[in-house]
PDB file of N, CA and C in Angstrom:
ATOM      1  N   UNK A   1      39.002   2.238 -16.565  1.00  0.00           N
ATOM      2  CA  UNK A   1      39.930   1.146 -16.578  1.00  0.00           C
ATOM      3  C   UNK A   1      39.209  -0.099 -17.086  1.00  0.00           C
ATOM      4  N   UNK A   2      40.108  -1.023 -17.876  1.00  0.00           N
ATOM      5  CA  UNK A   2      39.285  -1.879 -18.185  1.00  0.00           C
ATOM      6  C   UNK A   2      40.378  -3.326 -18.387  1.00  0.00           C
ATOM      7  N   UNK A   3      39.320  -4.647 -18.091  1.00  0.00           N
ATOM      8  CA  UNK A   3      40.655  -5.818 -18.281  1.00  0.00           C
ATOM      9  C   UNK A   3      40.331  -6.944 -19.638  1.00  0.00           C
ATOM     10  N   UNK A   4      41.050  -7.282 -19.827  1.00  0.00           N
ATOM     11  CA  UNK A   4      40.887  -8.085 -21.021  1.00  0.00           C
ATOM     12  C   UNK A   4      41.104  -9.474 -20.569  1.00  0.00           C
ATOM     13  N   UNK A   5      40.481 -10.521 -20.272  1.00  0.00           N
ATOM     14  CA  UNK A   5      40.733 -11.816 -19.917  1.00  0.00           C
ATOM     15  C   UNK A   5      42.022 -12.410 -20.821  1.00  0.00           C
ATOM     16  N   UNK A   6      43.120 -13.021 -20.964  1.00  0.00           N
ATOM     17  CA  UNK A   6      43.499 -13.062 -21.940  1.00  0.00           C
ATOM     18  C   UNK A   6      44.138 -15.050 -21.443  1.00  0.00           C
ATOM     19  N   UNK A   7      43.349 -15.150 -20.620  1.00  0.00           N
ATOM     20  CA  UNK A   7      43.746 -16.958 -20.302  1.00  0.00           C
ATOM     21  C   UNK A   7      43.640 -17.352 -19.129  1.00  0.00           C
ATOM     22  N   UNK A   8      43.855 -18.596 -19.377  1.00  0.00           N
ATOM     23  CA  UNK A   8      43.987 -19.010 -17.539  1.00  0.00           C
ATOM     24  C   UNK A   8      44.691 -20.523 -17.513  1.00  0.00           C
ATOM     25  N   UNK A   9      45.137 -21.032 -16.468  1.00  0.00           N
ATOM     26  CA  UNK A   9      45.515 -22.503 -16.602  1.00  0.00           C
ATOM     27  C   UNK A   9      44.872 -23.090 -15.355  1.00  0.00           C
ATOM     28  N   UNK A  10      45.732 -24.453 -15.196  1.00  0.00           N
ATOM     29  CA  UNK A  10      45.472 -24.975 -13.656  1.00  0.00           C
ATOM     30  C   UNK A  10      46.422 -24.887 -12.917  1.00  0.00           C
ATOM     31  N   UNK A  11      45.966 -24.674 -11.512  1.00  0.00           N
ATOM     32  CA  UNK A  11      47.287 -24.650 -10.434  1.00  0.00           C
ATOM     33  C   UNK A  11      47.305 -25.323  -9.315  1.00  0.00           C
ATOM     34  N   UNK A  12      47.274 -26.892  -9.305  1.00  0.00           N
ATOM     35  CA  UNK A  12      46.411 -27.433  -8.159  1.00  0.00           C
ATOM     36  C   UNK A  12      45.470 -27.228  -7.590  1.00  0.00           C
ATOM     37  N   UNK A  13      44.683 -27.673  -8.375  1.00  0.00           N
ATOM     38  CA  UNK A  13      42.958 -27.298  -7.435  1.00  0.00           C
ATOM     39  C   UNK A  13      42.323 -26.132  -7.770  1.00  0.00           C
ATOM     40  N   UNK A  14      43.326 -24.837  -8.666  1.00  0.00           N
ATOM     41  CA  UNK A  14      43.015 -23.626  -8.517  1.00  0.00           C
ATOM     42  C   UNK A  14      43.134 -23.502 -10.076  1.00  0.00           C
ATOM     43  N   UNK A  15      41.761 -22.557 -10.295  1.00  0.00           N
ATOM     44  CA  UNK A  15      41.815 -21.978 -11.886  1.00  0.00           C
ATOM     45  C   UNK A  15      42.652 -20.313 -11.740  1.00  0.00           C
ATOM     46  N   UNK A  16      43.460 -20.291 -12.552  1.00  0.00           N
ATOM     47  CA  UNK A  16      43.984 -18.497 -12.382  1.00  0.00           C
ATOM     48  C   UNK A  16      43.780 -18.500 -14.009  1.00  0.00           C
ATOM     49  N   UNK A  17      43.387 -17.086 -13.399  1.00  0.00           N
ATOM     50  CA  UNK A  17      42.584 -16.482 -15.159  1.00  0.00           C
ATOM     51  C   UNK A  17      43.815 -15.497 -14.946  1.00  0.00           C
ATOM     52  N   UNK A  18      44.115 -14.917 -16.198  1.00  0.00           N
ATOM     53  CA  UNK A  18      44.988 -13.685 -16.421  1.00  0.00           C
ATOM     54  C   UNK A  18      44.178 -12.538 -17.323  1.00  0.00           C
ATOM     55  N   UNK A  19      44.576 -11.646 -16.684  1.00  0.00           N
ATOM     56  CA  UNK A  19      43.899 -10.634 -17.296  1.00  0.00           C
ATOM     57  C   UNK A  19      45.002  -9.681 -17.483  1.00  0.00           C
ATOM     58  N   UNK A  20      44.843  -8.839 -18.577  1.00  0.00           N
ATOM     59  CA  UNK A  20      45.214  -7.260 -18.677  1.00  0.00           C
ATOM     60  C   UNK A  20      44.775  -6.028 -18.403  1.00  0.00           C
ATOM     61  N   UNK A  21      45.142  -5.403 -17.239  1.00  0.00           N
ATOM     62  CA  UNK A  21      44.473  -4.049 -17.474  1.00  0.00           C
ATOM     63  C   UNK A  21      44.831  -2.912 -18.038  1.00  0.00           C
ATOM     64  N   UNK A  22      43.935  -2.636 -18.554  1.00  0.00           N
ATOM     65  CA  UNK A  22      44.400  -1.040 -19.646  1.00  0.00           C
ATOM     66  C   UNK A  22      44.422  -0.217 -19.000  1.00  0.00           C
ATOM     67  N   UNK A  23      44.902   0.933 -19.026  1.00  0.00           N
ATOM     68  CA  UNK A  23      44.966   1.897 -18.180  1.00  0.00           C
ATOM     69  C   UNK A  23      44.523   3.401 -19.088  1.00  0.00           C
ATOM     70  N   UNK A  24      43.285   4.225 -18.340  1.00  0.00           N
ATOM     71  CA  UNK A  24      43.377   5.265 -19.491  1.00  0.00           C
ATOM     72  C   UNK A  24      44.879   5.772 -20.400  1.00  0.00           C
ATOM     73  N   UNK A  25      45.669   5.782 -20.050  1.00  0.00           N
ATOM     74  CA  UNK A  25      46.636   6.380 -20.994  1.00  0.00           C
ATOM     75  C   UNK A  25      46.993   5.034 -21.723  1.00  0.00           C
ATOM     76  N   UNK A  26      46.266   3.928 -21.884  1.00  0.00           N
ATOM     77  CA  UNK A  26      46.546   2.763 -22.619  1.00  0.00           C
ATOM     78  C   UNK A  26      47.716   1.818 -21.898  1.00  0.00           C
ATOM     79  N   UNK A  27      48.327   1.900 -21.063  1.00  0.00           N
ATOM     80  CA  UNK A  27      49.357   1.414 -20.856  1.00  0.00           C
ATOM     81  C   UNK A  27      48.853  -0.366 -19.859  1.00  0.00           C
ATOM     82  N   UNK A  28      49.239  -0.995 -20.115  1.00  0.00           N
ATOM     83  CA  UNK A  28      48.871  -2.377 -19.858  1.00  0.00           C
ATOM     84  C   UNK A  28      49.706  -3.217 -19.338  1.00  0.00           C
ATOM     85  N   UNK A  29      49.253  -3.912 -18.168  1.00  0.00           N
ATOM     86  CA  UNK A  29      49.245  -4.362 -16.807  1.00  0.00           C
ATOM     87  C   UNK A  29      49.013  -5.427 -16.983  1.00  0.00           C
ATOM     88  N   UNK A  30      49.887  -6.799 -16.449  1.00  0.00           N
ATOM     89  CA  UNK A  30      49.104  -7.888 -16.104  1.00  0.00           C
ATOM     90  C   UNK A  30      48.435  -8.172 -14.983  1.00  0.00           C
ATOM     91  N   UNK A  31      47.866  -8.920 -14.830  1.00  0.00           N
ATOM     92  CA  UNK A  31      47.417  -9.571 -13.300  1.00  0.00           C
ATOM     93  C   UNK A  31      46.574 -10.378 -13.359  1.00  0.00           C
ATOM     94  N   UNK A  32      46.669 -11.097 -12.130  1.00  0.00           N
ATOM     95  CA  UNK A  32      46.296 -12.862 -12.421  1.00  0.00           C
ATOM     96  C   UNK A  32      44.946 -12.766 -10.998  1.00  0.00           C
ATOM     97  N   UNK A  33      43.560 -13.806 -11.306  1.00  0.00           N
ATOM     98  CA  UNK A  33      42.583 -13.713 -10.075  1.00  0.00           C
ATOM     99  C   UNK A  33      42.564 -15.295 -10.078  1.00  0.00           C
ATOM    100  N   UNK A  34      43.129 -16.041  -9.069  1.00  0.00           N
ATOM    101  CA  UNK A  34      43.083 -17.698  -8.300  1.00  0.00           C
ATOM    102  C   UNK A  34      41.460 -17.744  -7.847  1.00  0.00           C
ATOM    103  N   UNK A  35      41.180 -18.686  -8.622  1.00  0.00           N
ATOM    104  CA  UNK A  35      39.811 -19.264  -8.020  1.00  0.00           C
ATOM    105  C   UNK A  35      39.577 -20.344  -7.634  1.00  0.00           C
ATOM    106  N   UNK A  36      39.336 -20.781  -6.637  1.00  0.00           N
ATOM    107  CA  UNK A  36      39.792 -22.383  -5.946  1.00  0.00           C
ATOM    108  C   UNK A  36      38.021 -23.224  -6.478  1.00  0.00           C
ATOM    109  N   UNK A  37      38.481 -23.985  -6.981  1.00  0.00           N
ATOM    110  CA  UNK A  37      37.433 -25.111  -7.766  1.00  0.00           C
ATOM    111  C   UNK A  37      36.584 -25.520  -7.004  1.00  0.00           C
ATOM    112  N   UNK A  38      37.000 -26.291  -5.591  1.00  0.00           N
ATOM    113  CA  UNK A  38      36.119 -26.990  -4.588  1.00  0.00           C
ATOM    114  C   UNK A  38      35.489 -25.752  -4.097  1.00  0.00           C
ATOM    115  N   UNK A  39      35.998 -24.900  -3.662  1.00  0.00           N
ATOM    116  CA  UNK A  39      34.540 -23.939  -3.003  1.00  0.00           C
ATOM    117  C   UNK A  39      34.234 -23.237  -4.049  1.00  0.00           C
ATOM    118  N   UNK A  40      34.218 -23.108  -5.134  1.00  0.00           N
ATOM    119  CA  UNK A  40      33.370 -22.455  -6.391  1.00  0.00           C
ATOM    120  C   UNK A  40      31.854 -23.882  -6.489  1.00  0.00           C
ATOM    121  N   UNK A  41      32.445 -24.840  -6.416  1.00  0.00           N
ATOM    122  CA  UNK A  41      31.550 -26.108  -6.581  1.00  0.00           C
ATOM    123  C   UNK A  41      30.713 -26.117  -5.335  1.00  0.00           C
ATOM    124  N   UNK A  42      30.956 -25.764  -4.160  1.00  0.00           N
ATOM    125  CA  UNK A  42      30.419 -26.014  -2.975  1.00  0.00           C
ATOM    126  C   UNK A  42      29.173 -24.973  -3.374  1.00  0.00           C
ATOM    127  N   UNK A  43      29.876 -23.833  -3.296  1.00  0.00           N
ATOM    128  CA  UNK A  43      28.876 -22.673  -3.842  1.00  0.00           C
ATOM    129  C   UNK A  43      28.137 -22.283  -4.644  1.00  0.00           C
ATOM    130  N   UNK A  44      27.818 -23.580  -5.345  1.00  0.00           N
ATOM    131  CA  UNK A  44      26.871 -23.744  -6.810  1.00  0.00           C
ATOM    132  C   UNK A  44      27.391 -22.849  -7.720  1.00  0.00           C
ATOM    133  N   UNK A  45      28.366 -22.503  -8.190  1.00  0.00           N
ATOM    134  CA  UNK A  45      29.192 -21.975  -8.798  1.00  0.00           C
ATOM    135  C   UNK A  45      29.835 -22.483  -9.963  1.00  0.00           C
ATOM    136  N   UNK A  46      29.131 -22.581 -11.360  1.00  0.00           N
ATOM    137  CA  UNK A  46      29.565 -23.069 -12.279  1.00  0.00           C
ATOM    138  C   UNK A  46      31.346 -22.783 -12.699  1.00  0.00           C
ATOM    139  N   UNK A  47      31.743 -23.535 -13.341  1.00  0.00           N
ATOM    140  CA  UNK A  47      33.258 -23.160 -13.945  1.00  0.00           C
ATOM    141  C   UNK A  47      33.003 -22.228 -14.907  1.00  0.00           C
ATOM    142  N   UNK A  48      32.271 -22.144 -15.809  1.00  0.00           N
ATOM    143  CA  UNK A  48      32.222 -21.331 -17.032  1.00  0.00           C
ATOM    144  C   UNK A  48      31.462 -19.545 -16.566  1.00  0.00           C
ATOM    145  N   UNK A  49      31.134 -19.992 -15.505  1.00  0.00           N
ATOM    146  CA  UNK A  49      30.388 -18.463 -14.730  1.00  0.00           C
ATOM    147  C   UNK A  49      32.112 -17.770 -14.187  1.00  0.00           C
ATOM    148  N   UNK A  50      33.314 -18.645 -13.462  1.00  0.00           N
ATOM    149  CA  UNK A  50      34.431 -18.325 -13.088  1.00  0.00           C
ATOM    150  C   UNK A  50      34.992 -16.822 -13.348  1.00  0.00           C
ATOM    151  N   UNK A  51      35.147 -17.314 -15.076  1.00  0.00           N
ATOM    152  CA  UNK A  51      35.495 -15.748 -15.556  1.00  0.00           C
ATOM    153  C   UNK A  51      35.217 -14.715 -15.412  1.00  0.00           C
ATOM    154  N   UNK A  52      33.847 -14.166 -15.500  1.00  0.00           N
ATOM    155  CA  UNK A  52      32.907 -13.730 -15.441  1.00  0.00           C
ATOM    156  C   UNK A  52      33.170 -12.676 -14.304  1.00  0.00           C
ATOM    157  N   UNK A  53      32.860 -13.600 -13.315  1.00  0.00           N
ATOM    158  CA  UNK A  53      32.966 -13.551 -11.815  1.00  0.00           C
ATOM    159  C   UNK A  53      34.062 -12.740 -11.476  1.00  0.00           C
ATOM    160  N   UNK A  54      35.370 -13.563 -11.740  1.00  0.00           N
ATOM    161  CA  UNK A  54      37.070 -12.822 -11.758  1.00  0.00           C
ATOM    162  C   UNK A  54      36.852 -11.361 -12.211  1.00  0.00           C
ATOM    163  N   UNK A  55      36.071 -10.961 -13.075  1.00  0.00           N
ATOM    164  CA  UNK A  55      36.286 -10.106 -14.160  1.00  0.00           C
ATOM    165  C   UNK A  55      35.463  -8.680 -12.824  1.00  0.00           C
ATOM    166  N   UNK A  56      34.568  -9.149 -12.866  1.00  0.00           N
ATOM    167  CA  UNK A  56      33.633  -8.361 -11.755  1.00  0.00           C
ATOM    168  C   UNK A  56      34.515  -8.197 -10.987  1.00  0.00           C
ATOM    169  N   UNK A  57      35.198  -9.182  -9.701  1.00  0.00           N
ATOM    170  CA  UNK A  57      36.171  -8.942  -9.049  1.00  0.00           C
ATOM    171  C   UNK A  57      36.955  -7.887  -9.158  1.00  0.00           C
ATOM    172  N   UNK A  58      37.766  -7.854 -10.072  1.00  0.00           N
ATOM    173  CA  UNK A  58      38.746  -6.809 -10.493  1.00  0.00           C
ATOM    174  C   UNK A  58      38.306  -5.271 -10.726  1.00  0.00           C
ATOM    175  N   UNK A  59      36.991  -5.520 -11.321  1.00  0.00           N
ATOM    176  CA  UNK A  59      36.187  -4.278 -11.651  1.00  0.00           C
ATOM    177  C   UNK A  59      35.898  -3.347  -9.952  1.00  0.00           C
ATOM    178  N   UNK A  60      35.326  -4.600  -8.924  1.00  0.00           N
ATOM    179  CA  UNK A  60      34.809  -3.854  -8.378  1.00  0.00           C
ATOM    180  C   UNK A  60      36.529  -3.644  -7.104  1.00  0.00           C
ATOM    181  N   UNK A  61      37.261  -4.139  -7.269  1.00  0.00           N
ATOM    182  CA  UNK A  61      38.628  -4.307  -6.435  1.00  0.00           C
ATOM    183  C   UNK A  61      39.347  -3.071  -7.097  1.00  0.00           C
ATOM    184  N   UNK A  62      39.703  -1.972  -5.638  1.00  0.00           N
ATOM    185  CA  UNK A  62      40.507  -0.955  -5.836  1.00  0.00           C
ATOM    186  C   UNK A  62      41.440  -0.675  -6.462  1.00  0.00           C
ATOM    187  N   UNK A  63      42.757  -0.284  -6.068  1.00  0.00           N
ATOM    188  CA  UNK A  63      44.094   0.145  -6.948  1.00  0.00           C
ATOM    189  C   UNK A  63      44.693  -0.823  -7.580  1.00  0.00           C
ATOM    190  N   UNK A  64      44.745  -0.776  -8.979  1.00  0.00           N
ATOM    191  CA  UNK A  64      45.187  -1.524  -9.894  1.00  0.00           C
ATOM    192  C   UNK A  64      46.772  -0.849 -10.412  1.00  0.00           C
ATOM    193  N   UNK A  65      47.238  -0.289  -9.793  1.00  0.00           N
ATOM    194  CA  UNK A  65      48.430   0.425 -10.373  1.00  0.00           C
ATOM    195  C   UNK A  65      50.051  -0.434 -10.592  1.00  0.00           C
ATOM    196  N   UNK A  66      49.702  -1.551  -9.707  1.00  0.00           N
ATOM    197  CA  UNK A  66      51.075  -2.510 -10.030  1.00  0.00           C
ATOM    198  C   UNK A  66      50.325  -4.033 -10.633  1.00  0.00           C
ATOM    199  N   UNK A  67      51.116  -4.995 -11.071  1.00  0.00           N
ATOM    200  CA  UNK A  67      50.617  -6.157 -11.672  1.00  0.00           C
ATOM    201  C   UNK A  67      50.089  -6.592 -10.025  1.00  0.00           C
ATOM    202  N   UNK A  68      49.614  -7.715 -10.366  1.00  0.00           N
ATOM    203  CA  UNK A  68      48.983  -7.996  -8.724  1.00  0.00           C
ATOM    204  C   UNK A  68      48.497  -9.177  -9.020  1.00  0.00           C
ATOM    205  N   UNK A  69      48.838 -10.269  -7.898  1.00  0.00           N
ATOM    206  CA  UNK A  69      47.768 -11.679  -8.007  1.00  0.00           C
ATOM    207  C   UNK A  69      47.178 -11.744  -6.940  1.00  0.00           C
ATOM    208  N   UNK A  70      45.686 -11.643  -7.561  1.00  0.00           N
ATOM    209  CA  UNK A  70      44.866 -11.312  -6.769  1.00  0.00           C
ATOM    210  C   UNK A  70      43.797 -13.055  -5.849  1.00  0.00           C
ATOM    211  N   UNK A  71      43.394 -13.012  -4.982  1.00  0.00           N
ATOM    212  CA  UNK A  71      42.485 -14.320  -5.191  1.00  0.00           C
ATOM    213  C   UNK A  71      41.315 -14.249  -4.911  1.00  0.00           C
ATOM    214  N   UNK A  72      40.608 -14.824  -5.882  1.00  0.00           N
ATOM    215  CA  UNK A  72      38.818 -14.868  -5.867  1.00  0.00           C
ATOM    216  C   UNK A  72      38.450 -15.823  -4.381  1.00  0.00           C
ATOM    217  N   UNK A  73      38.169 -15.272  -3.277  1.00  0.00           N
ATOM    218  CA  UNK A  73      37.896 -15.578  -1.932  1.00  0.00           C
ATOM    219  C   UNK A  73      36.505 -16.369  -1.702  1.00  0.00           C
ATOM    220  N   UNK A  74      36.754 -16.966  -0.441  1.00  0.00           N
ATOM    221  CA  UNK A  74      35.220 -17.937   0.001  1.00  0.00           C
ATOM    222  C   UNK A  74      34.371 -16.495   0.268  1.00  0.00           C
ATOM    223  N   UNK A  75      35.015 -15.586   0.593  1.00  0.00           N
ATOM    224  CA  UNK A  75      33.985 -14.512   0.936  1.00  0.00           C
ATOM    225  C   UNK A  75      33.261 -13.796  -0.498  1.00  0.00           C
ATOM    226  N   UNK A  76      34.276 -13.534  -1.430  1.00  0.00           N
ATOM    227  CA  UNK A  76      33.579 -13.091  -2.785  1.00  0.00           C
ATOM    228  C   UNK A  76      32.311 -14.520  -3.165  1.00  0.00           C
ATOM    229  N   UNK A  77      32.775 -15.648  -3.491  1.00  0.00           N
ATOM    230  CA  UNK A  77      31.826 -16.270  -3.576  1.00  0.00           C
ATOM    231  C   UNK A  77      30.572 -16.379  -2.649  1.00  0.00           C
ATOM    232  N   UNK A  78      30.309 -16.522  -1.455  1.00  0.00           N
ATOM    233  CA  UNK A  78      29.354 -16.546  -0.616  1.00  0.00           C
ATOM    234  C   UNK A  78      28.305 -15.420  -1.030  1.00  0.00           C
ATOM    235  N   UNK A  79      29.150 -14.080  -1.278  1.00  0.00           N
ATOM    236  CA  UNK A  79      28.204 -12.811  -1.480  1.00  0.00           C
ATOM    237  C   UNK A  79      27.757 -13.489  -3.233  1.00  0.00           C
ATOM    238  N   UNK A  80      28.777 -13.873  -3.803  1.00  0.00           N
ATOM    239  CA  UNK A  80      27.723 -14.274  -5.029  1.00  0.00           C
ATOM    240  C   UNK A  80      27.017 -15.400  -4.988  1.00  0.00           C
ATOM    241  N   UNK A  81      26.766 -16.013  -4.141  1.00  0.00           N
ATOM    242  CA  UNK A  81      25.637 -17.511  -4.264  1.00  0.00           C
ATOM    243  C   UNK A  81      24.399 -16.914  -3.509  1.00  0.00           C
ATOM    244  N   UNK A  82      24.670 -15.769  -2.267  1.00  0.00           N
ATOM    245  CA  UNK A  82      23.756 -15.240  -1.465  1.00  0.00           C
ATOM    246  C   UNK A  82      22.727 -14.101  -2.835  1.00  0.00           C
ATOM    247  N   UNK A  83      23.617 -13.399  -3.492  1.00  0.00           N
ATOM    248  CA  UNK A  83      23.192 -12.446  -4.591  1.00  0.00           C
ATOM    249  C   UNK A  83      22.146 -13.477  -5.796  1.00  0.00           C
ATOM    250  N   UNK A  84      22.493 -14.395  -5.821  1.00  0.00           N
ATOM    251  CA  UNK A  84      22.521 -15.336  -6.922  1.00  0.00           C
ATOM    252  C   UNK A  84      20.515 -16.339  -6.111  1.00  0.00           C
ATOM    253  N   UNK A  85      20.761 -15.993  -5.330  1.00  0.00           N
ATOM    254  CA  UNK A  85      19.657 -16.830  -4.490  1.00  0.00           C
ATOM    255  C   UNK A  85      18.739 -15.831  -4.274  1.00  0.00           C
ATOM    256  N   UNK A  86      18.726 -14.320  -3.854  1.00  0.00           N
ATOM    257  CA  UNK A  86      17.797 -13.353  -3.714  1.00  0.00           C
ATOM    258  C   UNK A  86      17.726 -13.026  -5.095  1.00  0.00           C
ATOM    259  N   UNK A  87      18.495 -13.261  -5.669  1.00  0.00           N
ATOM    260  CA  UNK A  87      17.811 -12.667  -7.368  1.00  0.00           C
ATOM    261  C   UNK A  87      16.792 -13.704  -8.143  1.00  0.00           C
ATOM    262  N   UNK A  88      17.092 -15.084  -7.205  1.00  0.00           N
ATOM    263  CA  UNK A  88      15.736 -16.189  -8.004  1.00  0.00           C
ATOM    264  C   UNK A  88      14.745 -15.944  -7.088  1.00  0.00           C
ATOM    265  N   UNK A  89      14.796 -15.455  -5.812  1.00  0.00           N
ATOM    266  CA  UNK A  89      13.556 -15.691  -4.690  1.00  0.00           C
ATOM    267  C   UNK A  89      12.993 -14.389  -5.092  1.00  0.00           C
ATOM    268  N   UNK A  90      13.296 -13.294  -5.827  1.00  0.00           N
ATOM    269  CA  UNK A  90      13.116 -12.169  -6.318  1.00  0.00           C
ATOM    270  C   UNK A  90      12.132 -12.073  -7.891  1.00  0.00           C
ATOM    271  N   UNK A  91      12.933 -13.149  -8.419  1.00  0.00           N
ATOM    272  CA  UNK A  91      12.742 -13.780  -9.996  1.00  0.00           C
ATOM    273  C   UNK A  91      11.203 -14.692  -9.375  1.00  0.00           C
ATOM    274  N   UNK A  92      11.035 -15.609  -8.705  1.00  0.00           N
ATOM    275  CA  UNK A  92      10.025 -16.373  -8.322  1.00  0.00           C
ATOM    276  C   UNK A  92       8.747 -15.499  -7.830  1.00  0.00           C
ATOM    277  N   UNK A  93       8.925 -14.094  -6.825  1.00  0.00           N
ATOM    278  CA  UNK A  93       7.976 -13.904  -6.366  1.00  0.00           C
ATOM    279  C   UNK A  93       7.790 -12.991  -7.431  1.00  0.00           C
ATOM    280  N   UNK A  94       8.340 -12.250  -8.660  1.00  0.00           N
ATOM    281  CA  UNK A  94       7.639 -11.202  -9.674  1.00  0.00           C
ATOM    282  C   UNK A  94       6.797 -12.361 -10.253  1.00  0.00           C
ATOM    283  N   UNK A  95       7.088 -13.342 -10.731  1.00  0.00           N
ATOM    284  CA  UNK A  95       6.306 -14.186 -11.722  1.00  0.00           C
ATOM    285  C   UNK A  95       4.875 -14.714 -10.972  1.00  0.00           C
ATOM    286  N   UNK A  96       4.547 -14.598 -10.034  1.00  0.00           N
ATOM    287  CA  UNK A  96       3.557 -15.262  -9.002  1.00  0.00           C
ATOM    288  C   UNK A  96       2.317 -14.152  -9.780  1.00  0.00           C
ATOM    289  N   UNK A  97       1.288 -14.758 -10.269  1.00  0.00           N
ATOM    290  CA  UNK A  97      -0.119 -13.936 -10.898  1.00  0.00           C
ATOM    291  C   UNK A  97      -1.350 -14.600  -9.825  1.00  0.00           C
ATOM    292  N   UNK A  98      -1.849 -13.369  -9.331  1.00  0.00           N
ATOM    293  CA  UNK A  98      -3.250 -13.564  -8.313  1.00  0.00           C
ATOM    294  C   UNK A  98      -3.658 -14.607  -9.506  1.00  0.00           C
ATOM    295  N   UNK A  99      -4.565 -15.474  -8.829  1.00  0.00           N
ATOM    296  CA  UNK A  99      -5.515 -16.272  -9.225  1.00  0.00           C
ATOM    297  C   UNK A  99      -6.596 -15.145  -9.184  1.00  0.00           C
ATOM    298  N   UNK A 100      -8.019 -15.818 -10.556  1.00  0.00           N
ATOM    299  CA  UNK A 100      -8.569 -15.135 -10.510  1.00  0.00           C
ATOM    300  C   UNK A 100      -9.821 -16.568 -10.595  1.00  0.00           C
ATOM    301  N   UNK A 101     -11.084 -16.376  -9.701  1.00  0.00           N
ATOM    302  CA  UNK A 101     -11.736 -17.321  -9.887  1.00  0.00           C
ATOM    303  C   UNK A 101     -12.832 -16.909 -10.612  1.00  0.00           C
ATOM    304  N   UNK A 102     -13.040 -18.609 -11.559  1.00  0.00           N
ATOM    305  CA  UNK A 102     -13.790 -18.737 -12.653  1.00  0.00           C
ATOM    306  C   UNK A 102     -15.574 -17.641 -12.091  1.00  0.00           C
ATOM    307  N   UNK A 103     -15.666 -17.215 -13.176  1.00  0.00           N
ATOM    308  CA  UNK A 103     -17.106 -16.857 -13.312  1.00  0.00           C
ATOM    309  C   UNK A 103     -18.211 -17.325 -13.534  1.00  0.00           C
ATOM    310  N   UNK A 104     -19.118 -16.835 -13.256  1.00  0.00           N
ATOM    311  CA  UNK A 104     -21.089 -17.851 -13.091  1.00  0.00           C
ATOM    312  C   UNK A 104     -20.962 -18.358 -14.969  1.00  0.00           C
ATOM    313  N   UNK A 105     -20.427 -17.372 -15.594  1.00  0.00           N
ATOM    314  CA  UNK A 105     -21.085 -17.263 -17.003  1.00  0.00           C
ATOM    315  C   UNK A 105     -19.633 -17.625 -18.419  1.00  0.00           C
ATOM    316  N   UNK A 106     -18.987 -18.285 -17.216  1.00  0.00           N
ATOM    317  CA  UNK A 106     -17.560 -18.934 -18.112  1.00  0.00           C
ATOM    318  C   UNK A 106     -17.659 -19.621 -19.368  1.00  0.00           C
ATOM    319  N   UNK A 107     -17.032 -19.423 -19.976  1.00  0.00           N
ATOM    320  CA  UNK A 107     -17.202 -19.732 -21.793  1.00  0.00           C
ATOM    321  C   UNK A 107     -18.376 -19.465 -22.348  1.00  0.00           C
ATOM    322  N   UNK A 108     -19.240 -18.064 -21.707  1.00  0.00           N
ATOM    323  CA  UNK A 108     -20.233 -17.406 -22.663  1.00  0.00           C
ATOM    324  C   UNK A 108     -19.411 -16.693 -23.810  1.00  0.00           C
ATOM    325  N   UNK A 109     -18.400 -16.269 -23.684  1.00  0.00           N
ATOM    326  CA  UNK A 109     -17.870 -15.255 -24.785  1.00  0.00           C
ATOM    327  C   UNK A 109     -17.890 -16.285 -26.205  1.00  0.00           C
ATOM    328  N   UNK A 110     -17.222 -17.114 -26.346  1.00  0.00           N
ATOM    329  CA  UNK A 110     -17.451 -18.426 -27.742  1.00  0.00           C
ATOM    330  C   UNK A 110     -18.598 -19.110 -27.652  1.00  0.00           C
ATOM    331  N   UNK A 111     -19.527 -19.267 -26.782  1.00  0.00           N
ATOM    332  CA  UNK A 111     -20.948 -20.278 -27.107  1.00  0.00           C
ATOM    333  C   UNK A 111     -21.854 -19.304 -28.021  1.00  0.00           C
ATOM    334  N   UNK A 112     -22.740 -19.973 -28.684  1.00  0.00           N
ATOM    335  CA  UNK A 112     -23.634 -18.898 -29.646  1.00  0.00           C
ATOM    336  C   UNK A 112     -24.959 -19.196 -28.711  1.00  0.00           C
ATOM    337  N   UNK A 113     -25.541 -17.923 -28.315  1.00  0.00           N
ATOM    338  CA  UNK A 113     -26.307 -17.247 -27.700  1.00  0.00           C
ATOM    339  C   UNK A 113     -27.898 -18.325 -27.547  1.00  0.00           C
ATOM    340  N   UNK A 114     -28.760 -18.797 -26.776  1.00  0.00           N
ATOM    341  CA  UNK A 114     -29.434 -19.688 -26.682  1.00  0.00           C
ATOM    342  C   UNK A 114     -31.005 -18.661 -27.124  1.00  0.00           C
ATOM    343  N   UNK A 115     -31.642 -19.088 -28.017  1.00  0.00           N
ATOM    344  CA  UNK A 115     -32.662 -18.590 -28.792  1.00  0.00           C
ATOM    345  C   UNK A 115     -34.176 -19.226 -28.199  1.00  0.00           C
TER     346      UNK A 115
END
């Protein structure tokens, strides 16, 4: 199954994206995911990440068999700012390189040899 973003407007306070879903035998579905602005913002949650987000939603959200308006929840967001925070504290500790301390005989490799 798969959805095609195909817009969104404003709805007081709330972005609704519309999507289409295809259905293996091709047959196509609307349905709409409400994402409320102030707790997308609370949640360090860019606007332009929104879509994105909706899109996942739907992907990972069960029976799609009737049109459906669905809403992007404080709970979907929380799991993505919590996901979004172990993937930098994750991102921070791969990049961390042991120190290695300097040697007796540091910058012998380029000095020319003492005669």
């Amino acid at each position: 199954m798969r959805f095609i973003l195909t817009g969104f407007n404003q709805d007081s306070g709330c972005r609704v994206f519309a999507f289409e879903q295809i259905a293996e035998d091709h047959a196509r579905t609307a349905c709409t995911v409400s994402a409320d602005l102030a707790l997308s913002r609370s949640y360090g949650i860019q606007i332009q990440e929104l879509p994105l987000l909706c899109l996942h939603f739907l992907e990972r959200n069960g029976d799609h068999s009737a049109a459906q308006d669905l809403i992007f929840s404080e709970e979907e967001m929380r799991a993505c700012a919590s996901e979004r925070a172990a993937a930098k504290a994750d991102a921070a500790n791969r990049h961390k390189t042991a120190r290695r301390h300097p040697a007796a005989d540091l910058g012998a490799a380029w000095r020319a040899p003492r005669l």
